[in-house]
PDB file of N, CA and C in Angstrom:
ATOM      1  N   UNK A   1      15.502   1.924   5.079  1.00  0.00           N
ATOM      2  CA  UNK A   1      14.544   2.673   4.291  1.00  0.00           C
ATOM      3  C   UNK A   1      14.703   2.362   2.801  1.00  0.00           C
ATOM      4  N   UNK A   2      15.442   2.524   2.112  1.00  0.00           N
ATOM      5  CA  UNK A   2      16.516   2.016   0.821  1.00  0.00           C
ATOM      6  C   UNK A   2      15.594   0.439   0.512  1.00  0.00           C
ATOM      7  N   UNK A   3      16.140  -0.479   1.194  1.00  0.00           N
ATOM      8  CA  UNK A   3      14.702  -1.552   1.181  1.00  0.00           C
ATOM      9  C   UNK A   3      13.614  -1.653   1.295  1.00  0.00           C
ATOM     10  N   UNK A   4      13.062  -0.602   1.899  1.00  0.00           N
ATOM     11  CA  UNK A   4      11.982   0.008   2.176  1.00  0.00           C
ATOM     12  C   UNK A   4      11.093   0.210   0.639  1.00  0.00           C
ATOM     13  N   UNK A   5      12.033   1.224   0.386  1.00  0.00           N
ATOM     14  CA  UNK A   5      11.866   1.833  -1.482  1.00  0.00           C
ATOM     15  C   UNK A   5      11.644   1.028  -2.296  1.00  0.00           C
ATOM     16  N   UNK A   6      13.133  -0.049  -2.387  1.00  0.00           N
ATOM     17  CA  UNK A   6      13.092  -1.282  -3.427  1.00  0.00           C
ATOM     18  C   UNK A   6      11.706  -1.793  -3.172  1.00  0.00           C
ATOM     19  N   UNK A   7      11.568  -2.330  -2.483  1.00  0.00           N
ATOM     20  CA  UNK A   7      10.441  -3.139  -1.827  1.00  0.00           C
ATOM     21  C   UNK A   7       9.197  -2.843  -2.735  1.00  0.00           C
ATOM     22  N   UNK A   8       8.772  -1.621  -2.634  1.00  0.00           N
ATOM     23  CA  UNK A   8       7.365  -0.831  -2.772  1.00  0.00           C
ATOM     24  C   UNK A   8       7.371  -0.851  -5.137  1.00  0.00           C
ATOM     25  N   UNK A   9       8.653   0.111  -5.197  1.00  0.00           N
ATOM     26  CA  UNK A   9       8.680   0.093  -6.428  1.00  0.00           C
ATOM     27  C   UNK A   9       9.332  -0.811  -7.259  1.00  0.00           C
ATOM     28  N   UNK A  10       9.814  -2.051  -6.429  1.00  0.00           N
ATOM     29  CA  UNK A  10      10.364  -3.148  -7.708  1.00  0.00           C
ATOM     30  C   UNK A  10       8.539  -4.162  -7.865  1.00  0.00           C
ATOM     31  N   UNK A  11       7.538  -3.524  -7.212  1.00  0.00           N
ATOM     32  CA  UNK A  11       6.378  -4.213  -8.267  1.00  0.00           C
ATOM     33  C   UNK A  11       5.034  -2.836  -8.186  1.00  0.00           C
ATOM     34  N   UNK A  12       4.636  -2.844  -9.693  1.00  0.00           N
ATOM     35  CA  UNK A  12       4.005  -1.600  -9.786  1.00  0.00           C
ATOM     36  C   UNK A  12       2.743  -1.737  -8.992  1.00  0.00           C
ATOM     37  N   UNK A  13       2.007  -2.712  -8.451  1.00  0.00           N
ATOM     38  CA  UNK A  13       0.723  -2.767  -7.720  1.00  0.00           C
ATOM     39  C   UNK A  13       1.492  -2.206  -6.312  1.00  0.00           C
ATOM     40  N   UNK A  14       2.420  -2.303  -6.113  1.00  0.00           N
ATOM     41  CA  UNK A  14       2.389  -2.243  -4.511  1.00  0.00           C
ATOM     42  C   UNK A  14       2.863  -0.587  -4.426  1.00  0.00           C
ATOM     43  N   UNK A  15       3.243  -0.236  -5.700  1.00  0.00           N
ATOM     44  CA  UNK A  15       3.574   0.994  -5.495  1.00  0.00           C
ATOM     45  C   UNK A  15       2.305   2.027  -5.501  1.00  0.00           C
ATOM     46  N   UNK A  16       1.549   1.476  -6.381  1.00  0.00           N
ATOM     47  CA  UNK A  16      -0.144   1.926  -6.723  1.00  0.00           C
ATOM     48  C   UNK A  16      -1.303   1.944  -5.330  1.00  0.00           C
ATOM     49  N   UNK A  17      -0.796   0.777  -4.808  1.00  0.00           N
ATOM     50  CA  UNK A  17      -1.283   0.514  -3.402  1.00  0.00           C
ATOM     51  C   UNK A  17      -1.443   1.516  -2.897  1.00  0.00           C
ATOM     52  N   UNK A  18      -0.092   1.430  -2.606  1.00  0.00           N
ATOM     53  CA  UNK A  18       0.772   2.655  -1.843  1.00  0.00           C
ATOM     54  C   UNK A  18       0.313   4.371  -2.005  1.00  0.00           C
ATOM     55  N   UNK A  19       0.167   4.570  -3.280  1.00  0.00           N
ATOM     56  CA  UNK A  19       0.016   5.439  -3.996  1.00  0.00           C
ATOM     57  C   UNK A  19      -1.589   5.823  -3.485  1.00  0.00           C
ATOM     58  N   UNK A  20      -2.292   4.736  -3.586  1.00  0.00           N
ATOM     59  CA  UNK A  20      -3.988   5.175  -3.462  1.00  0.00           C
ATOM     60  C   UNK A  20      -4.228   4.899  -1.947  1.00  0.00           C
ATOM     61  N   UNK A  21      -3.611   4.290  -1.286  1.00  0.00           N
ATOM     62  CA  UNK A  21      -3.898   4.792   0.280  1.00  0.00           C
ATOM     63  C   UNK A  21      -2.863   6.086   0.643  1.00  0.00           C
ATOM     64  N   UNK A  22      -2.081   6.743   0.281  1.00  0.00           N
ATOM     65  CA  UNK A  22      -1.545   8.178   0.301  1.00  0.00           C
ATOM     66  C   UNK A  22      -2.414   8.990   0.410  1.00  0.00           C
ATOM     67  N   UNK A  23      -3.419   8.834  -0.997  1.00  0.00           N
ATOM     68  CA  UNK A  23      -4.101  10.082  -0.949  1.00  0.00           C
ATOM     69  C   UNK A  23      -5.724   9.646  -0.936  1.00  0.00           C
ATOM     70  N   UNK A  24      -6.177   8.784  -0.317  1.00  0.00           N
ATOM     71  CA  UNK A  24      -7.840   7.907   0.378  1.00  0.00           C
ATOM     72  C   UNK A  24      -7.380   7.841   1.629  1.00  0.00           C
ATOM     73  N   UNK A  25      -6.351   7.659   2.129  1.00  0.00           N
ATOM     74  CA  UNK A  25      -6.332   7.414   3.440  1.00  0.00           C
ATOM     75  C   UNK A  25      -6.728   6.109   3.760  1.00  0.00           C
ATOM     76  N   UNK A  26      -8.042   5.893   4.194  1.00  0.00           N
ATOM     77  CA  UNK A  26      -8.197   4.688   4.505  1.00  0.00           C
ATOM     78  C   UNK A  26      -9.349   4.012   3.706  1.00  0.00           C
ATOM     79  N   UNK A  27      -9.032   2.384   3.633  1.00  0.00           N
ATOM     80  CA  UNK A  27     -10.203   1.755   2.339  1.00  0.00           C
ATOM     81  C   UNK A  27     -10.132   0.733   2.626  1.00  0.00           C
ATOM     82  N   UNK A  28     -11.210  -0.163   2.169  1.00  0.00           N
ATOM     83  CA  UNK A  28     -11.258  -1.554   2.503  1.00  0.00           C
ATOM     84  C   UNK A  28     -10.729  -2.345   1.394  1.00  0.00           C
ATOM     85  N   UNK A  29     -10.339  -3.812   1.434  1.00  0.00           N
ATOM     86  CA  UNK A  29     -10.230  -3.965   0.019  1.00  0.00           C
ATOM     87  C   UNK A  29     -10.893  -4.038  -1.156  1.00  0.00           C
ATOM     88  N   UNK A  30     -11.663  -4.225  -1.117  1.00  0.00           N
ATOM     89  CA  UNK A  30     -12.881  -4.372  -2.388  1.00  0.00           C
ATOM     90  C   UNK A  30     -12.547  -3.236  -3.246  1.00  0.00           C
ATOM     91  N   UNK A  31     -12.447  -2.215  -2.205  1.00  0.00           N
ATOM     92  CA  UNK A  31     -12.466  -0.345  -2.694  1.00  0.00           C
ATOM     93  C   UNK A  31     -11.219  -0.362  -3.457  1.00  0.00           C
ATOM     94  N   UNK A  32     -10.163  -0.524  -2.881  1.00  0.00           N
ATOM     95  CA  UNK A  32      -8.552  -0.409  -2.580  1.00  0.00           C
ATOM     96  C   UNK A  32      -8.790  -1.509  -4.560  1.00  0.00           C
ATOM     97  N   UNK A  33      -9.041  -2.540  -4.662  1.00  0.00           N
ATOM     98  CA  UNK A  33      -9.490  -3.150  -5.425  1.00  0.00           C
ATOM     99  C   UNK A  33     -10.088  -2.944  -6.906  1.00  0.00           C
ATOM    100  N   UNK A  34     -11.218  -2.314  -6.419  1.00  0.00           N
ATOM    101  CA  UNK A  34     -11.681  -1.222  -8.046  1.00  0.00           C
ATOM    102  C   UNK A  34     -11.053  -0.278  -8.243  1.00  0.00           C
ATOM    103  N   UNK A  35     -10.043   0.336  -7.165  1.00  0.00           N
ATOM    104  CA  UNK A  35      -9.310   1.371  -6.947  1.00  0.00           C
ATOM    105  C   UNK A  35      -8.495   1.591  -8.216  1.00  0.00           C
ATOM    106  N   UNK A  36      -7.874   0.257  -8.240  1.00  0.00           N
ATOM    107  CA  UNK A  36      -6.656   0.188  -8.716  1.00  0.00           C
ATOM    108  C   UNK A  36      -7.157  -0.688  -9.935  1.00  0.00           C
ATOM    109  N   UNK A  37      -7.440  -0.958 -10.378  1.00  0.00           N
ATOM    110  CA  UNK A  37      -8.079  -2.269 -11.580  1.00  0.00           C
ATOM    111  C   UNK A  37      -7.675  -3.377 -11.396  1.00  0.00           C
ATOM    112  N   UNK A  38      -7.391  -4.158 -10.334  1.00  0.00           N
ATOM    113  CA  UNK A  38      -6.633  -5.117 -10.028  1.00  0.00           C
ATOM    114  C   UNK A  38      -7.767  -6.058  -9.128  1.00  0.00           C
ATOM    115  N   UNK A  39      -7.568  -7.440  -9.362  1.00  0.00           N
ATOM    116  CA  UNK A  39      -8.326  -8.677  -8.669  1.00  0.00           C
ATOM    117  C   UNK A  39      -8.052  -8.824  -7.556  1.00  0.00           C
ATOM    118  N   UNK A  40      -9.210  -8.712  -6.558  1.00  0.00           N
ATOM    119  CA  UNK A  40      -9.021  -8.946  -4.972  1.00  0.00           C
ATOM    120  C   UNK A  40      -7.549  -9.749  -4.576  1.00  0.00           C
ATOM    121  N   UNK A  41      -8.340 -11.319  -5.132  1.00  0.00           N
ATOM    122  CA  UNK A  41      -6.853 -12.168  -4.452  1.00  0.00           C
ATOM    123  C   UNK A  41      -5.486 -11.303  -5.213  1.00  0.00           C
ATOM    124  N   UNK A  42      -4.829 -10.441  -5.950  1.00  0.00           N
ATOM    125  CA  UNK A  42      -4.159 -10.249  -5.854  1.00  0.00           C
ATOM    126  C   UNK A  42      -4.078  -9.205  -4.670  1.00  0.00           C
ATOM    127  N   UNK A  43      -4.825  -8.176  -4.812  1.00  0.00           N
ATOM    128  CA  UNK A  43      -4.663  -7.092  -3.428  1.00  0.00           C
ATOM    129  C   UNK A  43      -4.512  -7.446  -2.234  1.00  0.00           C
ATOM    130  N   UNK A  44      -5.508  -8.716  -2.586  1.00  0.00           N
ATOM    131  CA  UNK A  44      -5.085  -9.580  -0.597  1.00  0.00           C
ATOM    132  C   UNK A  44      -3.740  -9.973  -0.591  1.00  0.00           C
ATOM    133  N   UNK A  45      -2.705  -9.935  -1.422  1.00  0.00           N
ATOM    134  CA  UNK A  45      -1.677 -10.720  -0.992  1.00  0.00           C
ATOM    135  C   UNK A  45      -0.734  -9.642  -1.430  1.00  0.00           C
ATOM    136  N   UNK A  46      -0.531  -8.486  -1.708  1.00  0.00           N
ATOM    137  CA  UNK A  46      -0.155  -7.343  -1.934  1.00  0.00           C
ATOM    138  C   UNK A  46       0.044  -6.491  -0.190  1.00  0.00           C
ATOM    139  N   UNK A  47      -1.738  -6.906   0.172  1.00  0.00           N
ATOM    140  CA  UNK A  47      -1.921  -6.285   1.318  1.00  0.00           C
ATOM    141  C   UNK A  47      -1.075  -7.044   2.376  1.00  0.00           C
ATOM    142  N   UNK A  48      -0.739  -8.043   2.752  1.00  0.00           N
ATOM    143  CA  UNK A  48      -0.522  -9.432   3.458  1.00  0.00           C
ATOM    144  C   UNK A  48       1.216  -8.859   3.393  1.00  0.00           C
ATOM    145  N   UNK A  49       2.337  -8.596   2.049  1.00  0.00           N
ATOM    146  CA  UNK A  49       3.208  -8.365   1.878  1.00  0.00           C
ATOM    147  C   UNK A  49       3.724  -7.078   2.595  1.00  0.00           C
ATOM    148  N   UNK A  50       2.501  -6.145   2.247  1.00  0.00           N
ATOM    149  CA  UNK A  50       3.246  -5.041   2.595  1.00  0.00           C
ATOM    150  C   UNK A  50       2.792  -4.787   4.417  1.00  0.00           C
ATOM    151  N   UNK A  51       2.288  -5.273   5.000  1.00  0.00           N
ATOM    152  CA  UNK A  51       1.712  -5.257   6.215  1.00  0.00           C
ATOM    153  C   UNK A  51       2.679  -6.506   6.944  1.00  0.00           C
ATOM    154  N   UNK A  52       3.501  -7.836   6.533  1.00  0.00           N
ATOM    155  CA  UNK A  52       4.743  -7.630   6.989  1.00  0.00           C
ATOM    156  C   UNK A  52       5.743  -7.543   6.802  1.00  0.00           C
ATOM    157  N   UNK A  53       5.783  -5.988   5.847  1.00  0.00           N
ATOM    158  CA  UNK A  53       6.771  -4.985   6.178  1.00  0.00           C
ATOM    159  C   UNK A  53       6.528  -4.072   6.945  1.00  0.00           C
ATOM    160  N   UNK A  54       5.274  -3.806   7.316  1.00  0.00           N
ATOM    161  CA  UNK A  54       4.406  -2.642   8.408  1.00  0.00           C
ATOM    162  C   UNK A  54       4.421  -1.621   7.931  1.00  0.00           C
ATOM    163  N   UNK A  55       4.076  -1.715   6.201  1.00  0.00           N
ATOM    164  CA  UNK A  55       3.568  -0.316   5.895  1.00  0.00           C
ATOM    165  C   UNK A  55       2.456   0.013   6.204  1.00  0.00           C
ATOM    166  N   UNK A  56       1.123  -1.148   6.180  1.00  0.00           N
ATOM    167  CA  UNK A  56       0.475  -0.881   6.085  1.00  0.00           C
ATOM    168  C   UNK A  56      -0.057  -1.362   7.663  1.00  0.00           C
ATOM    169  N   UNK A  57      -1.441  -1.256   7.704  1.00  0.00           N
ATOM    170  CA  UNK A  57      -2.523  -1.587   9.019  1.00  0.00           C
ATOM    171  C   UNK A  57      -3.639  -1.687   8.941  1.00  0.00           C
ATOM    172  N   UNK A  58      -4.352  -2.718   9.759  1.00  0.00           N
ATOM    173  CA  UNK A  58      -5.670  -3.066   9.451  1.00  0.00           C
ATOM    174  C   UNK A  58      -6.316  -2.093  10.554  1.00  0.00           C
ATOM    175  N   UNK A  59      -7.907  -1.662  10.668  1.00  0.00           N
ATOM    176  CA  UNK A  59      -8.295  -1.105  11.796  1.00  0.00           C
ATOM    177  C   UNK A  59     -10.105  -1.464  10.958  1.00  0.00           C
ATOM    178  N   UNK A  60     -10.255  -2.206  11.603  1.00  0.00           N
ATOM    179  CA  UNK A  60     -11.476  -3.276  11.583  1.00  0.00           C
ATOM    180  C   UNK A  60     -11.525  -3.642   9.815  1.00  0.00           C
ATOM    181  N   UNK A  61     -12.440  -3.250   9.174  1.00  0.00           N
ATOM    182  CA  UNK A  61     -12.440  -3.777   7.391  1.00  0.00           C
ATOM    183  C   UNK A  61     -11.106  -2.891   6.602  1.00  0.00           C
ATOM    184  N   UNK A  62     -10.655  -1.638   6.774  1.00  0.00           N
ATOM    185  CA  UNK A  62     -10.222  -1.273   6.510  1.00  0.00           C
ATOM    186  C   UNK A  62      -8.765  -1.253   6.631  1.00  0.00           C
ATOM    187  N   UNK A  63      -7.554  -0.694   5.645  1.00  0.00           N
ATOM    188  CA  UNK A  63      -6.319  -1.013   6.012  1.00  0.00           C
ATOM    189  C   UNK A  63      -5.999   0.758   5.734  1.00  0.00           C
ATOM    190  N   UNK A  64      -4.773   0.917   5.845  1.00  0.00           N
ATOM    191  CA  UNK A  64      -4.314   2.862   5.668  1.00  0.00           C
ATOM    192  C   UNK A  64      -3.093   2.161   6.033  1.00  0.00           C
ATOM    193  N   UNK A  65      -2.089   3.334   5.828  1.00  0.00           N
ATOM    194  CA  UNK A  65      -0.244   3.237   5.745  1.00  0.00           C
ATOM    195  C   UNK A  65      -0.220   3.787   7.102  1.00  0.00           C
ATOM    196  N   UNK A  66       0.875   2.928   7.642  1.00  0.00           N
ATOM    197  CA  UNK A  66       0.931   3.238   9.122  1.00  0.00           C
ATOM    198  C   UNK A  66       2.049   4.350   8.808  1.00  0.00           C
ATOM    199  N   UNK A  67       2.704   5.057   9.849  1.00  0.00           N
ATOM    200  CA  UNK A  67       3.797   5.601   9.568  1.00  0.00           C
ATOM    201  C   UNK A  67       5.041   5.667   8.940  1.00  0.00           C
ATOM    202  N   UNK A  68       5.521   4.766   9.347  1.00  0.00           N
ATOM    203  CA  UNK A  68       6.563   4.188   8.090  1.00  0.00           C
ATOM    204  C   UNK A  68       6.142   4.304   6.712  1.00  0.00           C
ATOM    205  N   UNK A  69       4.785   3.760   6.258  1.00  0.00           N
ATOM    206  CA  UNK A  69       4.334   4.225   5.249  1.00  0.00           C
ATOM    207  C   UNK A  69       3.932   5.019   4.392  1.00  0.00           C
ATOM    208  N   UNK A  70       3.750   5.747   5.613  1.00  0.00           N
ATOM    209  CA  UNK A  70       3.866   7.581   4.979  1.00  0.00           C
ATOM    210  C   UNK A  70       4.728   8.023   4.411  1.00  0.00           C
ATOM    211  N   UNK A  71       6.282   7.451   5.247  1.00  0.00           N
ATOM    212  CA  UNK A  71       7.243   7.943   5.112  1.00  0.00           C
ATOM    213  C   UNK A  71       7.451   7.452   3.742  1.00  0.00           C
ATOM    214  N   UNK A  72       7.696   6.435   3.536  1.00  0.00           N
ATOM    215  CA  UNK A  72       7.938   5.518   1.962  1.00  0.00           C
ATOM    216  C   UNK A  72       7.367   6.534   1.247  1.00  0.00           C
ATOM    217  N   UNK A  73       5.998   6.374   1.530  1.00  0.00           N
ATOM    218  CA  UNK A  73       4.879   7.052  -0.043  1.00  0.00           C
ATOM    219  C   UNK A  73       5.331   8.463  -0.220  1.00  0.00           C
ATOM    220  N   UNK A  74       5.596   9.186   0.905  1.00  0.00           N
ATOM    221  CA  UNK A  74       6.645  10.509   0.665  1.00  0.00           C
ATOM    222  C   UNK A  74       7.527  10.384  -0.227  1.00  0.00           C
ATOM    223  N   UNK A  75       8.258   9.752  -0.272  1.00  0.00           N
ATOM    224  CA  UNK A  75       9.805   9.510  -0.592  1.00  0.00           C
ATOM    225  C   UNK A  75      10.032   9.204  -1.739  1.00  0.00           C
ATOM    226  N   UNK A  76       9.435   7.926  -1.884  1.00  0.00           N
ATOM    227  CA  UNK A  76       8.836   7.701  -3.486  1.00  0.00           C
ATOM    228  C   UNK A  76       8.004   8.690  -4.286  1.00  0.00           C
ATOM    229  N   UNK A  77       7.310   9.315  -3.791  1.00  0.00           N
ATOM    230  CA  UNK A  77       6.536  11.085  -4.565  1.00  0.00           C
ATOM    231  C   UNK A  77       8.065  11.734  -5.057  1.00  0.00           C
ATOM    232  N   UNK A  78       8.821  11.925  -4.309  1.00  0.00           N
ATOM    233  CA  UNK A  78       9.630  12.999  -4.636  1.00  0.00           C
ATOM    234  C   UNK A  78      10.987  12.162  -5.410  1.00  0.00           C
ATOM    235  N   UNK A  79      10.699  11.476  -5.909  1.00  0.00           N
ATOM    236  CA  UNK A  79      12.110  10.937  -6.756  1.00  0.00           C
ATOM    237  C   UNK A  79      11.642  11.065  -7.828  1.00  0.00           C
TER     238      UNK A  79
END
């Protein structure tokens, strides 16, 4: 889990990611994208990173934090 953490908050997009599928739930990238002020190809490869770590999950256009990811985005809230 500890790697888990590092992982997410040693780069601030992935923590932001993280952060805006917490509380959207689920988004496509484009969304996930203006979301955050950040350029697709970077989100695509943000998304790509953290999906294999299996925070995240695709479910047709859209991606959302699988469980594990919950758990992270919890965890990281409260520090």
């Amino acid at each position: 889990m500890e790697e888990l953490i590092g992982f997410v908050t040693g780069n601030n997009n992935r923590k932001k990611l993280l952060s805006v599928l917490g509380s959207k739930k689920e988004m496509d990238a484009d969304r996930i994208a203006k979301t955050m002020h950040v350029f697709r190809p970077s989100v695509d490869k943000i998304i790509e990173e953290m999906m294999e770590k299996e925070l995240l999950e695709r479910q047709g256009d859209n991606y959302r934090l699988t469980e594990l990811g919950i758990t992270v985005e919890r965890t990281i809230q409260n520090i």
